[in-house]
N, C-alpha and C. Protein backbone atom coordinates (compact mmCIF):
# COMPACT_ATOMS: atom_id res chain seq x y z
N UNK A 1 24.78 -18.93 -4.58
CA UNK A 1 23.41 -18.78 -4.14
C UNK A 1 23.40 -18.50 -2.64
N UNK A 2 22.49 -17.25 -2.01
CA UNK A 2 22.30 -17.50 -0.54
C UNK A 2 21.94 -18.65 0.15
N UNK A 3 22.43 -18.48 1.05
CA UNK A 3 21.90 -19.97 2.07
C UNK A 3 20.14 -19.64 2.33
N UNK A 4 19.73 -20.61 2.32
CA UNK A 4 18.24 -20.28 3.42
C UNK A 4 18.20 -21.50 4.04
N UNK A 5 17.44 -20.95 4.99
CA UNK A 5 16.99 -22.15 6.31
C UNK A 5 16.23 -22.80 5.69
N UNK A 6 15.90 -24.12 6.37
CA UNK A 6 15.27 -25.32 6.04
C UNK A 6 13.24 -24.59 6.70
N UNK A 7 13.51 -24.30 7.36
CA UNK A 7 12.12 -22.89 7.53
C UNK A 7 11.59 -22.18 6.11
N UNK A 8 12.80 -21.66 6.21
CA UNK A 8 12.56 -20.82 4.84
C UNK A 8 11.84 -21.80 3.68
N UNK A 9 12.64 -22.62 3.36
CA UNK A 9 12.38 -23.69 2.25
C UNK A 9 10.58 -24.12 2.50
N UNK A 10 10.90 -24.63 4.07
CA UNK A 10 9.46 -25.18 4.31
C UNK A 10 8.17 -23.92 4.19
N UNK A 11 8.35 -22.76 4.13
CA UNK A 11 7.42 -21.42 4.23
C UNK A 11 7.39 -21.30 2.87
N UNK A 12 7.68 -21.67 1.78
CA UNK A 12 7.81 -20.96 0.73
C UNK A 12 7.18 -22.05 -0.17
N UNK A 13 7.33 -23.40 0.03
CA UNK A 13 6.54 -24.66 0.01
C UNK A 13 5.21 -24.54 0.30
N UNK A 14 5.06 -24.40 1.87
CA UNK A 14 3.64 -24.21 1.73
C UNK A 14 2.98 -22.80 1.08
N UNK A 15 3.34 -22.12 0.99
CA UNK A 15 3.17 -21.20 0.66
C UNK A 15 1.96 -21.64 -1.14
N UNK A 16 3.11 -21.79 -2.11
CA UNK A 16 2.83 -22.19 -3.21
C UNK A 16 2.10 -23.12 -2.62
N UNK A 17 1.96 -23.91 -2.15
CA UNK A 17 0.92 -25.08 -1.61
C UNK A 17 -0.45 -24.70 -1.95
N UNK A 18 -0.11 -23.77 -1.02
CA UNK A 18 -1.87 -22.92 -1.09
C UNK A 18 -1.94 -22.34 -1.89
N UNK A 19 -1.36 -21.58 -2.31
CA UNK A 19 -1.71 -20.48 -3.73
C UNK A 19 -2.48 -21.54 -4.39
N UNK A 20 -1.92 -22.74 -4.77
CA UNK A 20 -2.35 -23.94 -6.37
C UNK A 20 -3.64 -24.35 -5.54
N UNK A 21 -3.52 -24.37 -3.96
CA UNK A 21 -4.76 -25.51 -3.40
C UNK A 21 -5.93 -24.34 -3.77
N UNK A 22 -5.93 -23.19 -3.58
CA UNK A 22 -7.12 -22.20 -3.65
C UNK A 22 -7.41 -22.34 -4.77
N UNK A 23 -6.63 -21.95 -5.83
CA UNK A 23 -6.95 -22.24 -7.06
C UNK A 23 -7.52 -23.71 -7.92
N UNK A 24 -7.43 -24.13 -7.29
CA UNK A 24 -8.51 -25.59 -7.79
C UNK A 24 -9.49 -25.75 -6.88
N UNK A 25 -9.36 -25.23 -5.85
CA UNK A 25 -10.93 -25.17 -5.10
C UNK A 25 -11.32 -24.51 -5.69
N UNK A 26 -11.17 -23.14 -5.70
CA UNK A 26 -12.53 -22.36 -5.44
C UNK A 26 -12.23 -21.47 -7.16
N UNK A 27 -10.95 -21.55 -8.01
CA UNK A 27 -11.61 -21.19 -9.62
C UNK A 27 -11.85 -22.14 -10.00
N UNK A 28 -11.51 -23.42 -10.23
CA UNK A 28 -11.42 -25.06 -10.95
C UNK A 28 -12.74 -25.39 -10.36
N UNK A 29 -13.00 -24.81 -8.96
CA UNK A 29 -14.62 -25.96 -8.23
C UNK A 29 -14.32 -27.42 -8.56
N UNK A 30 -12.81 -27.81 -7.83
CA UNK A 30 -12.69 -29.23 -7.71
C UNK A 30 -13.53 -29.43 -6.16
N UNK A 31 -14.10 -30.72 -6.08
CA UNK A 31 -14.17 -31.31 -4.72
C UNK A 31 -13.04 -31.96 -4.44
N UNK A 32 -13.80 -32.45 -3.04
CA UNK A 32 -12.37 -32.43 -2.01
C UNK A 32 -11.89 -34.30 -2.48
N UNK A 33 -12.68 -34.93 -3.43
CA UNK A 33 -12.35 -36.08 -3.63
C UNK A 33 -11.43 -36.15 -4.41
N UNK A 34 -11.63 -35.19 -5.76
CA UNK A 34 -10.71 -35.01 -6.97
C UNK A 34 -9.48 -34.08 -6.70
N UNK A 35 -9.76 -33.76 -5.58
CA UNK A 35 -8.07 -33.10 -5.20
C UNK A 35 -6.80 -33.93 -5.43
N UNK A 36 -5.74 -33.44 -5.39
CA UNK A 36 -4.53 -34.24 -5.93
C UNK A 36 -3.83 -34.05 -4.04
N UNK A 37 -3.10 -34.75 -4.46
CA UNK A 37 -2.51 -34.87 -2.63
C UNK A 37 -1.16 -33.57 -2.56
N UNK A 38 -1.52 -33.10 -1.74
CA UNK A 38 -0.93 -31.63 -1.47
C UNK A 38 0.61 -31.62 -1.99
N UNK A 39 1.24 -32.78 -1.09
CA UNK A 39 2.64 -32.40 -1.49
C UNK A 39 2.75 -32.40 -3.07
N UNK A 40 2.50 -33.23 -3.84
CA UNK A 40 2.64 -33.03 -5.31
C UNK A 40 2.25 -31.20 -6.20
N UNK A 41 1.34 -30.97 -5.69
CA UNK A 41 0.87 -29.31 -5.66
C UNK A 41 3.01 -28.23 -5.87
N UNK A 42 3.70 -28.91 -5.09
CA UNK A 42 5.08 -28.22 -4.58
C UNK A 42 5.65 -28.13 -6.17
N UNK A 43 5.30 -28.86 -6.92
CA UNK A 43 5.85 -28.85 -7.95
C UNK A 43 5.41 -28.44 -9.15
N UNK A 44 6.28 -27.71 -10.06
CA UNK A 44 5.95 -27.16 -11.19
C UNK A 44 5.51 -25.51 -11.11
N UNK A 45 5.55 -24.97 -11.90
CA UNK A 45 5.01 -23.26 -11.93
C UNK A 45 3.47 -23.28 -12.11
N UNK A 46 2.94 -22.27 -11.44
CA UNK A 46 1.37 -22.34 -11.76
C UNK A 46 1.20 -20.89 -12.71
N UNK A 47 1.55 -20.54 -13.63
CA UNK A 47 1.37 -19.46 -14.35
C UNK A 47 0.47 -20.05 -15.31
N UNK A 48 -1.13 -19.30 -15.44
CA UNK A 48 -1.27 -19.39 -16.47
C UNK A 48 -2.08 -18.31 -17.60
N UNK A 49 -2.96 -18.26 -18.00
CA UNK A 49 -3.48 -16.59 -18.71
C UNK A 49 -4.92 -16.50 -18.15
N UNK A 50 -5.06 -16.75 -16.97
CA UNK A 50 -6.09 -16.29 -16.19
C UNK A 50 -5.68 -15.07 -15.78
N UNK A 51 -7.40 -14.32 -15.51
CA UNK A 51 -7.22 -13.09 -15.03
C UNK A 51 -6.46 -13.11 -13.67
N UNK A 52 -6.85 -14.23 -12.95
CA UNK A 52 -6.26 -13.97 -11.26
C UNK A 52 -5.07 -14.17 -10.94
N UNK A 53 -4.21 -15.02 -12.57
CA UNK A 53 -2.64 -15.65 -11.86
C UNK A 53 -1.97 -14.24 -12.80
N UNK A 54 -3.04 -13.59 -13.52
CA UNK A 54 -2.31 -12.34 -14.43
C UNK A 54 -2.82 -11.04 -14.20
N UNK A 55 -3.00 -10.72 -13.04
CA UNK A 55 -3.81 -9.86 -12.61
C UNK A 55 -3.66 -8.47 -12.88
N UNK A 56 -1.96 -7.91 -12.77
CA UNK A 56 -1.18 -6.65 -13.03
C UNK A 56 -1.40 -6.68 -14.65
N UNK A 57 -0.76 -7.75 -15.32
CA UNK A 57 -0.74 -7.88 -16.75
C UNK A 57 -1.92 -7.26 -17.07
N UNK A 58 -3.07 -8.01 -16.67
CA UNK A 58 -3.87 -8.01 -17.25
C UNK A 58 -4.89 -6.38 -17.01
N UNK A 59 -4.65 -5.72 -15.80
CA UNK A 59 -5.30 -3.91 -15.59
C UNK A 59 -3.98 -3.52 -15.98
N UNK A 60 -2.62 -4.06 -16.73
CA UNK A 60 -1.86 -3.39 -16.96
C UNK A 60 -1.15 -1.88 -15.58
N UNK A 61 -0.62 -2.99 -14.76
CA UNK A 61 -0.43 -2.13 -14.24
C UNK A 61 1.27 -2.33 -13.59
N UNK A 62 2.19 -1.69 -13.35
CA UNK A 62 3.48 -1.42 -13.89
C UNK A 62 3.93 -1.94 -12.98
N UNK A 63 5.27 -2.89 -12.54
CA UNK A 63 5.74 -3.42 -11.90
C UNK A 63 6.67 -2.14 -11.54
N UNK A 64 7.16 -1.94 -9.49
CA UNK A 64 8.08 -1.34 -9.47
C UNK A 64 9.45 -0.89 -9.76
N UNK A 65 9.56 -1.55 -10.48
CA UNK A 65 11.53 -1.46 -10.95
C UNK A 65 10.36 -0.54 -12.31
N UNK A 66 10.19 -0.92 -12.92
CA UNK A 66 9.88 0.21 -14.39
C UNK A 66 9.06 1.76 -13.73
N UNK A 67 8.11 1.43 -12.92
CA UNK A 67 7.56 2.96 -12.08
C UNK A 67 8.98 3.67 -12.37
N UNK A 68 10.16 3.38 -11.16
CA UNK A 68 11.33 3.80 -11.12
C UNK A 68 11.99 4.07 -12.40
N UNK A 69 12.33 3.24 -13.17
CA UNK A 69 12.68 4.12 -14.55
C UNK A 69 12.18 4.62 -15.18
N UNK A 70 10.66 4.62 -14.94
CA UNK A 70 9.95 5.79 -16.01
C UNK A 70 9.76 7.13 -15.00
N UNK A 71 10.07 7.06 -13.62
CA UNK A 71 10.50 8.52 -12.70
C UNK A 71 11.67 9.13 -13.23
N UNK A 72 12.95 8.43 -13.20
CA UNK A 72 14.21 8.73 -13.30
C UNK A 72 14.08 9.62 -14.87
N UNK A 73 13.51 8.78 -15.79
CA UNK A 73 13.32 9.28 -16.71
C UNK A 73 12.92 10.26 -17.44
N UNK A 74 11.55 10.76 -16.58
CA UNK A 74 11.18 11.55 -16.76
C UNK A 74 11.71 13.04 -16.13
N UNK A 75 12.11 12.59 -14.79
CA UNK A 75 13.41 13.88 -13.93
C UNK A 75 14.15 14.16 -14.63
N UNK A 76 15.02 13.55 -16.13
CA UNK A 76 16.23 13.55 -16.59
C UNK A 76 15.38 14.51 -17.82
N UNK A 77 14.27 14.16 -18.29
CA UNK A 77 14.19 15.12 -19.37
C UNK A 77 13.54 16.60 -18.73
N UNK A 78 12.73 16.39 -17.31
CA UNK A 78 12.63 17.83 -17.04
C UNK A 78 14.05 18.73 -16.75
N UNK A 79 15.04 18.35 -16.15
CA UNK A 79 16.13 18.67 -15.86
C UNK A 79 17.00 19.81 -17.23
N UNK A 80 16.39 18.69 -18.41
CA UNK A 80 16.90 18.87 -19.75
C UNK A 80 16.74 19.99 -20.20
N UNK A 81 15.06 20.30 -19.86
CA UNK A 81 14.01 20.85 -20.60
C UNK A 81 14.24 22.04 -19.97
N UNK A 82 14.52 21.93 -18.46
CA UNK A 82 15.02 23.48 -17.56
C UNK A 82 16.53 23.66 -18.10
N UNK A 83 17.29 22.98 -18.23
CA UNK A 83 18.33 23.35 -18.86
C UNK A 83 18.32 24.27 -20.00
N UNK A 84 17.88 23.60 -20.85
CA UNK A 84 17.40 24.50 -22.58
C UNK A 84 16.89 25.91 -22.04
N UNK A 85 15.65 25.92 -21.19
CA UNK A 85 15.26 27.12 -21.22
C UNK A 85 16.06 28.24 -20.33
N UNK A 86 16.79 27.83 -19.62
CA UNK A 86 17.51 28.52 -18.80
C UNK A 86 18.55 29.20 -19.55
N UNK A 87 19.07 28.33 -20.64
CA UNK A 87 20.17 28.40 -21.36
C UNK A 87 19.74 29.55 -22.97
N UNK A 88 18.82 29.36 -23.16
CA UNK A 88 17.97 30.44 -23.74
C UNK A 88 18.01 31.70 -23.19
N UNK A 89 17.08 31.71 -22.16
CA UNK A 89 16.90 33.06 -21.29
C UNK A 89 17.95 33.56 -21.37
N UNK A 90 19.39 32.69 -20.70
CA UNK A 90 20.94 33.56 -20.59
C UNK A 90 21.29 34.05 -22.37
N UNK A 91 20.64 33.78 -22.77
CA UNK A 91 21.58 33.97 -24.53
C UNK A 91 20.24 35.09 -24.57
N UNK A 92 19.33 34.77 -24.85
CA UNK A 92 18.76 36.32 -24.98
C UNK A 92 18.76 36.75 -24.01
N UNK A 93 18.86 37.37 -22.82
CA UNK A 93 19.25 38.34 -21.95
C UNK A 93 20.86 38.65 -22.68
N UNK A 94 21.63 38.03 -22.91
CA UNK A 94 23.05 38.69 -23.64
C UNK A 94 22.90 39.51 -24.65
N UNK A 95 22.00 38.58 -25.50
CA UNK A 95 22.01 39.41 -26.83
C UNK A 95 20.70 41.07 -26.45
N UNK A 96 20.27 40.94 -25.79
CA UNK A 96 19.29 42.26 -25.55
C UNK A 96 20.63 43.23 -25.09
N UNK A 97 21.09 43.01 -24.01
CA UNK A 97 22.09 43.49 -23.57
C UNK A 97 23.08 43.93 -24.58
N UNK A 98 23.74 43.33 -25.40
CA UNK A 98 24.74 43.79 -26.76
C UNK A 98 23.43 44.64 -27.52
N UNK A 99 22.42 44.29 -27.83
CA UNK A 99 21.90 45.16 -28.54
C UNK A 99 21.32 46.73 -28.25
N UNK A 100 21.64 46.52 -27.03
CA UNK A 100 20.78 47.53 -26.28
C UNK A 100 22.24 48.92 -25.97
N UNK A 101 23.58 47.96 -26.32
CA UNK A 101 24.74 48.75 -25.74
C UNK A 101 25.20 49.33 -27.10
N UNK A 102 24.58 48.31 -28.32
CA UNK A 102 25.61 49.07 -29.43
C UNK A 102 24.71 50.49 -29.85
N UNK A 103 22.90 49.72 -29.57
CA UNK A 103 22.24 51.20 -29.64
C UNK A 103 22.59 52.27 -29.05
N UNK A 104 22.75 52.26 -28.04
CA UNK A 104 22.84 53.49 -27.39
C UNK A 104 24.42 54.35 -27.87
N UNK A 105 25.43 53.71 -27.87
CA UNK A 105 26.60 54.08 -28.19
C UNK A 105 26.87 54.20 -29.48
N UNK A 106 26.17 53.57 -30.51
CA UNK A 106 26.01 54.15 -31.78
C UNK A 106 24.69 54.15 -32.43
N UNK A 107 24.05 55.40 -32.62
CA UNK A 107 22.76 56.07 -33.22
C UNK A 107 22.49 54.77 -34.43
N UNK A 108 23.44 55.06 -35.29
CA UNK A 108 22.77 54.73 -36.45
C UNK A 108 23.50 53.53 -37.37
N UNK A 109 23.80 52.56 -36.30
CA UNK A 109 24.13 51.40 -35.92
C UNK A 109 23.06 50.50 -36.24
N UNK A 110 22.75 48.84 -36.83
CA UNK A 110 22.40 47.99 -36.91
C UNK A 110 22.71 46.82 -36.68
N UNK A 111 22.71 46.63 -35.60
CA UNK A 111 23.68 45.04 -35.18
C UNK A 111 22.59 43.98 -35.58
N UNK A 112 23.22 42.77 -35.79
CA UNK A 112 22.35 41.36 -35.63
C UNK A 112 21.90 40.81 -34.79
N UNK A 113 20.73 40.66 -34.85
CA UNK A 113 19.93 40.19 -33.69
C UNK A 113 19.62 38.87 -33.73
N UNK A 114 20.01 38.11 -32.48
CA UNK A 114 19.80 36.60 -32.58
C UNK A 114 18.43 36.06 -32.38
C-alpha cells in the first residue's frame, strides 16, 4: 500500500465528515440536537439509492475509464471499416484492370468478373 501522511488521512476524514454531515442536515432535515457527534460520522460507507449519493447512475452517465474504452473501441472498428473498404477498392481496381487488359488483347474473350 502507498504511504500517506497523517494530513492526508486527516483531509480525507474530514472530508467524508462533511459529505454524511450535509446529508443529514439538509436531505434527512435533522436538527442540530439529533445530530450524532461528528467523529462517529468517519465511519462506515454512505452509499445509498438516493438520487444525490447516485447521481451519474442515476442520468446514467459514463464513468471515465469506460468513455475511454468505448473511444478506443470505436477507433478500432473505424480503422477496420477503412481497412475493408480500402481493401475492396484495391481488388476491384485489379480486377477492372485484368478485365480491361484481357479485353483489349483479346476481342472475343470472356473473363470472370469478380
Amino acid at each position: 500500500m502507498k504511504y500517506r501522511s497523517k494530513a492526508y488521512i486527516r483531509h480525507q476524514r474530514e472530508r467524508i465528515i462533511q459529505k454524511k454531515w450535509a446529508i443529514l442536515k439538509n436531505v434527512m432535515l435533522r436538527e442540530s440536537e439529533c445530530m450524532p457527534i461528528r467523529g462517529t460520522l468517519s465511519k462506515g460507507k454512505i452509499h445509498c439509492s438516493c438520487r444525490m449519493c447516485r447521481y451519474d447512475q442515476y442520468h446514467s452517465i459514463p464513468k471515465a475509464k469506460h468513455k475511454a474504452i468505448l473511444k478506443a473501441m470505436e477507433q478500432e472498428i473505424d480503422d477496420y471499416v477503412y481497412f475493408l473498404f480500402f481493401s475492396y477498392c484495391l481488388v476491384k481496381s485489379q480486377a477492372n484492370k485484368l478485365y480491361y487488359s484481357l479485353k483489349i488483347n483479346k476481342k472475343h474473350f470472356t473473363p470472370f468478373v469478380l
